[in-house]
Protein backbone atom coordinates (compact mmCIF):
# COMPACT_ATOMS: atom_id res chain seq x y z
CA UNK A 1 17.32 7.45 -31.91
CA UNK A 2 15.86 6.78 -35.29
CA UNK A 3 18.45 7.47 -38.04
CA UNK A 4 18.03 10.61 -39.76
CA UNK A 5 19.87 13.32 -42.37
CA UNK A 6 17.62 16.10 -41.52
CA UNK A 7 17.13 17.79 -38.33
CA UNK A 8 14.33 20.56 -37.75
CA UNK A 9 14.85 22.56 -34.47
CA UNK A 10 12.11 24.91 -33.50
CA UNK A 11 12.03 27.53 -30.87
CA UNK A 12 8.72 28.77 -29.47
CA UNK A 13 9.60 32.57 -29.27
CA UNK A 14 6.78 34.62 -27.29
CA UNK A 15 5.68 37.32 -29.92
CA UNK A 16 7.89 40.96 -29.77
CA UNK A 17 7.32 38.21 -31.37
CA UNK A 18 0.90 15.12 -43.12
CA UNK A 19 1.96 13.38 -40.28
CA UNK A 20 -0.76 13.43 -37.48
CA UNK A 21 -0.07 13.37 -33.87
CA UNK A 22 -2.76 11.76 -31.81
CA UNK A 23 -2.11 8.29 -31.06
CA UNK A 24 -2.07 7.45 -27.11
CA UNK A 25 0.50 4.89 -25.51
CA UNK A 26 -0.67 3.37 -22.24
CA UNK A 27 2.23 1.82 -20.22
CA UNK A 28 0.88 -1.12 -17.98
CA UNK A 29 2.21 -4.02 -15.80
CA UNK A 30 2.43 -7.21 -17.96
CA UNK A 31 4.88 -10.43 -17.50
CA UNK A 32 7.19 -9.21 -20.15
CA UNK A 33 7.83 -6.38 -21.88
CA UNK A 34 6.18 -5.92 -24.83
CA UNK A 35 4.62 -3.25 -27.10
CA UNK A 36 1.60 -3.71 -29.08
CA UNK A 37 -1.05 -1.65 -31.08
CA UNK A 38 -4.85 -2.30 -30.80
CA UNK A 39 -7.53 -1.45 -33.55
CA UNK A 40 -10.84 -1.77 -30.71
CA UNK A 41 -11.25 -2.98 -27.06
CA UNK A 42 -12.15 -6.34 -27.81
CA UNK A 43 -8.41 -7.00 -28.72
CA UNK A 44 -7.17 -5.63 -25.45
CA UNK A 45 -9.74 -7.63 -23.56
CA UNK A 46 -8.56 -10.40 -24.86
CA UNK A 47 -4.95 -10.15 -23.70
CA UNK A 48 -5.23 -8.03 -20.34
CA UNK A 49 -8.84 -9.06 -19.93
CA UNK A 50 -11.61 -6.81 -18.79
CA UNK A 51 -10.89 -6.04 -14.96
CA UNK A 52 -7.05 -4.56 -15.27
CA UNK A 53 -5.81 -1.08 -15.44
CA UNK A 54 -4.82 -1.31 -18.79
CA UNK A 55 -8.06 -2.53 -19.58
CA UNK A 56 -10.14 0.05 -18.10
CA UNK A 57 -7.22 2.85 -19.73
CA UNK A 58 -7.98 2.29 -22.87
CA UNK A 59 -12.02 1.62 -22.40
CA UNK A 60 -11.86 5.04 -21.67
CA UNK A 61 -10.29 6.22 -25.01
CA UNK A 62 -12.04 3.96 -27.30
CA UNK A 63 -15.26 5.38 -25.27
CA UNK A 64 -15.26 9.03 -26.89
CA UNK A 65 -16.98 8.94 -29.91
CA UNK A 66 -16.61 9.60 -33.14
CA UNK A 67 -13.19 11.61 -32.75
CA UNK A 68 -11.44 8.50 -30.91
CA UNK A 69 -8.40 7.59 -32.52
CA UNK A 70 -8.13 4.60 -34.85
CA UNK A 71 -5.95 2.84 -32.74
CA UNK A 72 -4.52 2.43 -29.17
CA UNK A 73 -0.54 1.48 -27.90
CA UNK A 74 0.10 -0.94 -25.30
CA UNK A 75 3.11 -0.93 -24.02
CA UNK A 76 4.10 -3.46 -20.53
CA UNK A 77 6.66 -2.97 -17.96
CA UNK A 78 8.09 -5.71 -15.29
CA UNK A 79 10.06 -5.51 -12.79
CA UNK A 80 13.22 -6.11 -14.46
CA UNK A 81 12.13 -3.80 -17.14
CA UNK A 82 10.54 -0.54 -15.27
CA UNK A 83 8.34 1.91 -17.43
CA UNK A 84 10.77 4.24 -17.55
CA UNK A 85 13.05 1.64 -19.68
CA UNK A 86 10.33 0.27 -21.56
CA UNK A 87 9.22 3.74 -22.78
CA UNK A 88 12.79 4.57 -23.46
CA UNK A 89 12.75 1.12 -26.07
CA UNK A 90 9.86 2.37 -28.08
CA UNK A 91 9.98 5.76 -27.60
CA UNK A 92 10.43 6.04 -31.68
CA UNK A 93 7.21 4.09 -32.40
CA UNK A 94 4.28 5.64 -33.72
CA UNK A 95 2.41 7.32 -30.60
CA UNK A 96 2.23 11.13 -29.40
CA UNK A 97 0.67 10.83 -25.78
CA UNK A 98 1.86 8.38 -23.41
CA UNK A 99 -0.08 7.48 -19.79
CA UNK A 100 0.58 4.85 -17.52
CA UNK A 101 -2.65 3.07 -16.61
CA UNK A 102 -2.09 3.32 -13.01
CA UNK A 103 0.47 4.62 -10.98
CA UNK A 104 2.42 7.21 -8.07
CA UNK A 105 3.40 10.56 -7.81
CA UNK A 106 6.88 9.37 -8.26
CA UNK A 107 5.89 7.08 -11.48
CA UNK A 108 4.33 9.97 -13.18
CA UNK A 109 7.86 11.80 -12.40
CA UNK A 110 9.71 9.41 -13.76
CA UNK A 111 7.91 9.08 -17.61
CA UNK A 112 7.82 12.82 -17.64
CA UNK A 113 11.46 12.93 -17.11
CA UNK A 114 11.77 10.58 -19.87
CA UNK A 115 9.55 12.49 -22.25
CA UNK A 116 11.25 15.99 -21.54
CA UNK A 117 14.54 14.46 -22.21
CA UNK A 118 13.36 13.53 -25.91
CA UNK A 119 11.95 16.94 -26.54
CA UNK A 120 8.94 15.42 -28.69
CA UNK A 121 5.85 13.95 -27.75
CA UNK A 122 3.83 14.62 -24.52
CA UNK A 123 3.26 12.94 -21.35
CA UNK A 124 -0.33 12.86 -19.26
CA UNK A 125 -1.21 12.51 -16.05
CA UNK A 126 -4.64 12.87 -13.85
CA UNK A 127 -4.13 13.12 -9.57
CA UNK A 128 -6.47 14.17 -7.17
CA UNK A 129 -4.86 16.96 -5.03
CA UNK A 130 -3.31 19.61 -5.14
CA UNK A 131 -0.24 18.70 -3.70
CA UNK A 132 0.31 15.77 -5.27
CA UNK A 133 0.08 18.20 -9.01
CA UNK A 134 2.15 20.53 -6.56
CA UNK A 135 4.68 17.71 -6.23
CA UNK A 136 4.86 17.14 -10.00
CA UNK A 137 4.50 21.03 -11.35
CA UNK A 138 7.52 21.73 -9.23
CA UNK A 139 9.53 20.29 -12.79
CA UNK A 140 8.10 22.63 -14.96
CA UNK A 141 7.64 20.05 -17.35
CA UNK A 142 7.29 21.75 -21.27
CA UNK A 143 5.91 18.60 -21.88
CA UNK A 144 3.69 17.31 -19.54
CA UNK A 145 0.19 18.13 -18.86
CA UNK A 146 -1.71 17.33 -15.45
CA UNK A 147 -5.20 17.03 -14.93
CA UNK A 148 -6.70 17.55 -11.13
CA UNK A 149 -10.26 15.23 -10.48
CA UNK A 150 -11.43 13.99 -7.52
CA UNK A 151 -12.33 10.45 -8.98
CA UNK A 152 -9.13 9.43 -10.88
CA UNK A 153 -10.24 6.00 -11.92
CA UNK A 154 -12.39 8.15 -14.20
CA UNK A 155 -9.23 8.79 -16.44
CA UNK A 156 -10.12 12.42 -17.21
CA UNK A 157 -6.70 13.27 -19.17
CA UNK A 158 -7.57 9.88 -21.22
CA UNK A 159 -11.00 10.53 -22.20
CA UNK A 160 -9.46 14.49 -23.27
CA UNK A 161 -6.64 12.61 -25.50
CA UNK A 162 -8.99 10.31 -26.91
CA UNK A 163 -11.91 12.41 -27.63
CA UNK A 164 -10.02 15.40 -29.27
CA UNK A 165 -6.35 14.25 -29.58
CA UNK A 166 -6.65 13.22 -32.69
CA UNK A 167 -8.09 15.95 -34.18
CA UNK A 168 -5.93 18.02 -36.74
CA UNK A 169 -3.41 19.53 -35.46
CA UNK A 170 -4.09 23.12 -35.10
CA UNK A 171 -7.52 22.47 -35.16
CA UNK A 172 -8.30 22.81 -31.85
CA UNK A 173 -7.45 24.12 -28.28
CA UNK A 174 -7.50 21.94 -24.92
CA UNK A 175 -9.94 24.62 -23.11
CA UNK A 176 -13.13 24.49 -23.29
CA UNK A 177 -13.71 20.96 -24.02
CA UNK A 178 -16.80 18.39 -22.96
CA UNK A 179 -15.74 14.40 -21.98
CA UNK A 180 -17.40 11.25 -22.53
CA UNK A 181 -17.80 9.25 -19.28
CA UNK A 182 -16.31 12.04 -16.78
CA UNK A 183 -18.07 13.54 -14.19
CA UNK A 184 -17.27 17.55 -13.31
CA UNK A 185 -15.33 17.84 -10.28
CA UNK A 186 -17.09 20.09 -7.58
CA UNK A 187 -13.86 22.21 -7.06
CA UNK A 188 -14.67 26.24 -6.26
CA UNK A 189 -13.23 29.02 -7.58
CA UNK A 190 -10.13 29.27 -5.17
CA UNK A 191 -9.61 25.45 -5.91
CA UNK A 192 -9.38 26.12 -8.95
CA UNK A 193 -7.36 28.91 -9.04
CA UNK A 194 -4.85 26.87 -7.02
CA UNK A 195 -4.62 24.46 -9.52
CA UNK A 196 -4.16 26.86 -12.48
CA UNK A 197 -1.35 28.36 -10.70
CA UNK A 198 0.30 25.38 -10.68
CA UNK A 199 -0.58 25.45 -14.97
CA UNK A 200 -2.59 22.40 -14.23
CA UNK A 201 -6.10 22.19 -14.95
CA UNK A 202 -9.55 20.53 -14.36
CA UNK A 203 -13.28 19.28 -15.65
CA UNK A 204 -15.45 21.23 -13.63
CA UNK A 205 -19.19 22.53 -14.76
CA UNK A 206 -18.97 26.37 -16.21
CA UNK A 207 -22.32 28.22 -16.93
CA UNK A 208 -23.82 25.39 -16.51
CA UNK A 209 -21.58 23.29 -19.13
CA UNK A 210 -19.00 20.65 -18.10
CA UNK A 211 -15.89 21.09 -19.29
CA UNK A 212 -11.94 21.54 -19.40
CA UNK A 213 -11.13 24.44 -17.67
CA UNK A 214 -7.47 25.09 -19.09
CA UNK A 215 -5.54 23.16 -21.64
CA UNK A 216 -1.47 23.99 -20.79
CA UNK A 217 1.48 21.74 -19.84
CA UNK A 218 3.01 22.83 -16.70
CA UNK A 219 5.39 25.21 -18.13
CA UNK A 220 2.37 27.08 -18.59
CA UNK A 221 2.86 27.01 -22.42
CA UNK A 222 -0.57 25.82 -24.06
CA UNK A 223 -0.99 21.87 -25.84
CA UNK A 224 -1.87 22.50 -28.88
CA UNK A 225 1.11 25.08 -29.12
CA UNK A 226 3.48 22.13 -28.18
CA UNK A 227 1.58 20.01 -30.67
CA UNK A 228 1.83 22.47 -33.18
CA UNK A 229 5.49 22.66 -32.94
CA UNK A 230 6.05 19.03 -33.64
CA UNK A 231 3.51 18.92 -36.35
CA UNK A 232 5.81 21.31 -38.49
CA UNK A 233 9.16 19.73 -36.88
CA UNK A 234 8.19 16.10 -38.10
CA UNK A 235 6.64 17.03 -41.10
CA UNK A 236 8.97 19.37 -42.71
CA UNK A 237 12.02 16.72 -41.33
CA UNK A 238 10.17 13.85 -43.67
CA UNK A 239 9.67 16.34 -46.59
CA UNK A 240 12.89 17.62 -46.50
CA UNK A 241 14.23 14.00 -46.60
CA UNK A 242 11.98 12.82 -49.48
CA UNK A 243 13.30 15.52 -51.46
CA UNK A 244 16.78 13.86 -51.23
CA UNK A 245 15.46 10.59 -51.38
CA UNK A 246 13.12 11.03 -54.53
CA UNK A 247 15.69 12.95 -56.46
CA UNK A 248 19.27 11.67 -58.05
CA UNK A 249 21.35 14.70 -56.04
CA UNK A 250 20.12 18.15 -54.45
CA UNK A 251 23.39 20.10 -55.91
CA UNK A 252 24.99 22.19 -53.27
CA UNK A 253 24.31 25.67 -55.66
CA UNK A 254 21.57 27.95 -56.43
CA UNK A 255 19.38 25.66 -58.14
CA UNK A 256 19.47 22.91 -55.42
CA UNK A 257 19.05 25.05 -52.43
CA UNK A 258 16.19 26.59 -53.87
CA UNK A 259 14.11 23.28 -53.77
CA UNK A 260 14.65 22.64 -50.20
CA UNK A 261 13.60 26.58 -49.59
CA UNK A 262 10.10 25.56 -51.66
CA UNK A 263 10.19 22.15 -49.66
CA UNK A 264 9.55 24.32 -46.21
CA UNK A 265 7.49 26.65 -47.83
CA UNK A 266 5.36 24.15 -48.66
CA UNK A 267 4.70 22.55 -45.15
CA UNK A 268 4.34 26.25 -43.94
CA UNK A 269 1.75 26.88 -45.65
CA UNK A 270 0.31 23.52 -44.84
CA UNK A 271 0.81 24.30 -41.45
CA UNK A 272 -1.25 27.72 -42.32
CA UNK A 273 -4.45 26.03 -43.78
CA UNK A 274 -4.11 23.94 -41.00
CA UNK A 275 -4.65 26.60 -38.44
CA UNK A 276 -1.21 26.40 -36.65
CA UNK A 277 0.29 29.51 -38.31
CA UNK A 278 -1.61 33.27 -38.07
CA UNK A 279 -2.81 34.94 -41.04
CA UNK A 280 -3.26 38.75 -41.58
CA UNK A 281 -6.36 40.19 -43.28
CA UNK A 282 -5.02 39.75 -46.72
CA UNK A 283 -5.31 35.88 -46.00
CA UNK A 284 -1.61 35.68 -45.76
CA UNK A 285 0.00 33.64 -43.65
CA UNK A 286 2.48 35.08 -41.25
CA UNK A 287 5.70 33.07 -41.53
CA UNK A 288 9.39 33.77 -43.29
CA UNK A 289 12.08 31.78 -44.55
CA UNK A 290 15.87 33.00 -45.23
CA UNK A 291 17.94 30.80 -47.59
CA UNK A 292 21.24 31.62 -48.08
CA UNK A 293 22.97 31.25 -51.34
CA UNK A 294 26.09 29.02 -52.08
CA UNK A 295 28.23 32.12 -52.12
CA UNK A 296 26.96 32.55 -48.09
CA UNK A 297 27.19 29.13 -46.96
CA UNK A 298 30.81 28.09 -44.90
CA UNK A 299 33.53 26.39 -47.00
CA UNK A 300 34.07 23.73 -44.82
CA UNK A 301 30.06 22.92 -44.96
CA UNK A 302 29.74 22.78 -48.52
CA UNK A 303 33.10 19.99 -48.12
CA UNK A 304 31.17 17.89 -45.48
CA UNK A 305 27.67 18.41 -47.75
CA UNK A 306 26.39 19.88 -45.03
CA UNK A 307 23.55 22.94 -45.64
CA UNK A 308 23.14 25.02 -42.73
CA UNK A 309 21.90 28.16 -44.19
CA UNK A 310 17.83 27.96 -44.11
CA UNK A 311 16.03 29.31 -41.13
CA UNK A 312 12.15 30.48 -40.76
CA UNK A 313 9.85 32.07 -38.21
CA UNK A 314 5.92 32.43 -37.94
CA UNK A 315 3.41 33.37 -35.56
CA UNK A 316 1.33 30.82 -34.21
CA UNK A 317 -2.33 31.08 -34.61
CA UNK A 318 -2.81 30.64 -30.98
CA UNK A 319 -6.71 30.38 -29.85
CA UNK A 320 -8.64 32.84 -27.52
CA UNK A 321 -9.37 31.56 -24.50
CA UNK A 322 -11.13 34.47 -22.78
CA UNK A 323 -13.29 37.48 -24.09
CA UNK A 324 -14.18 40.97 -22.26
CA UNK A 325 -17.11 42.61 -24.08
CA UNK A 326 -17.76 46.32 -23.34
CA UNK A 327 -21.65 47.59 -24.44
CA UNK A 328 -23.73 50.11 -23.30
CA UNK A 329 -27.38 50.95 -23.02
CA UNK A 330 -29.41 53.95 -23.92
CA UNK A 331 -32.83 54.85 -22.09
């Protein structure tokens, strides 16, 4: 685990109710374990060459357009060091979605169960029936979202991470959306269905228009709401800690907790403009944050320095994924 003085823990509550998070990891066989970062395909060409998994992985990323990410992870596994290890060593580099380039029902198991046990970052998988998503929704991974195509070499759940990914966070939802290089599966409605009881989801052709046809982990809790959630836990943990850094002492009183209060504030409303948090129609957006004063705090916490006394809530922006429209016509 990195090391770290500040510690953000969110809880996605169902309503009574400027750190981005985009960049893919692709685990892939190598002859030693080793992690590296790639700017364009031409530099993974040149070490996996152009007819391997990995190879083909992250074609299919750099292949989306102008909304590809700027760069691509590689990280390889060996026998003596499995993927599961190998993501475990740089779990705390700089990536947000990690895939392995090819691999088994039980593989995909296995880096999910790593991912879930962090409780950051998401895992991605595509398989082509529904038993096999059956087999892997059975965890009811918060983390882990599962695509269902019938041509998996097509890398559906890598062309969706690559082409929209790395959009803002909050920006966007996982529904609804169109990939480069992916042909619709020809699943029916019942199909379909099948799969979105099992909160995976497909790229099938609706009103004539291919596209995503659900964007949740399995869980059943929606990607950009997971993504959302980190967004404001990494980015309030880093401003929170530059505050102490960048200043001589945050006194343990009413003048220094004050400045952390305006520190999350500040990424709140960040996270507001940003489209994670709800507004109402004054334009304000829905969040609030309890500080409590010195005179509140425990004894023995102000002896060990510790502050334990902020908390906040908001309402996620959420997206709307379906519409009913009533109308009526006169003669």
């Amino acid at each position: 685990m990195p090391l770290q003085d500040v510690k953000v823990i969110i809880d996605i509550r169902k309503p009574s109710a400027l750190t981005g998070l985009g960049t893919p990891l692709i685990l892939a066989e190598g002859t030693s374990q080793a992690y590296k970062v790639y700017a364009d395909l031409d530099g993974v060409e040149k070490d996996f060459g152009n007819n391997t998994d990995a190879y083909k992985a992250a074609k299919q990323i750099f292949n989306q357009g102008d909304t590809r990410p700027s760069k691509v992870a590689i990280a390889t596994y060996t026998t003596e060091n499995p993927a599961p290890q190998t993501l475990e060593k740089y779990y705390d580099n700089d990536w947000y979605f990690v895939s392995l380039a090819t691999g088994s029902v039980s593989d995909f198991i296995a880096i999910s169960d790593v991912v879930e046990s962090k409780g950051f970052k998401i895992a991605a998988h595509t398989v082509d029936s529904v038993d096999d998503l059956a087999a892997i929704a059975a965890k009811k991974y918060d983390r882990t979202f599962v695509m269902v195509h019938d041509k998996i070499e097509q890398y559906p759940h890598l062309a969706l991470i690559g082409g929209h990914g790395s959009k803002p966070v909050g920006s966007i939802t996982y529904k609804f959306k169109k990939l480069i290089g992916v042909d619709p599966a020809p699943y029916d409605a019942t199909t379909l269905q099948q799969i979105h009881d099992l909160n995976g989801f497909a790229y099938v052709t609706k009103n004539g228009v291919a596209q995503t046809s659900e964007g949740t982990a399995l869980s059943g809790e929606y990607i950009d709401v997971i993504q959302g959630k980190d967004w404001v836990k990494i980015n309030m943990e880093n401003a929170v800690s530059n505050l102490f850094v960048s200043n001589d002492k945050i006194p343990f009183d009413d003048t220094g907790i004050p400045q952390i209060e305006s520190t999350v504030i500040n990424i709140l409303e960040i996270a507001g403009k940003r489209g994670i948090v709800a507004k109402n129609d004054a334009g304000q957006f829905l969040y609030t944050v309890t500080a409590k004063s010195r005179t509140e705090t425990d004894a023995q916490d102000r002896v060990e320095r510790h502050y334990k006394g902020l908390s906040f809530s908001l309402e996620l922006a959420g997206a709307i994924h379906e519409a009913t429209i009533k109308g009526e016509m006169v003669v």
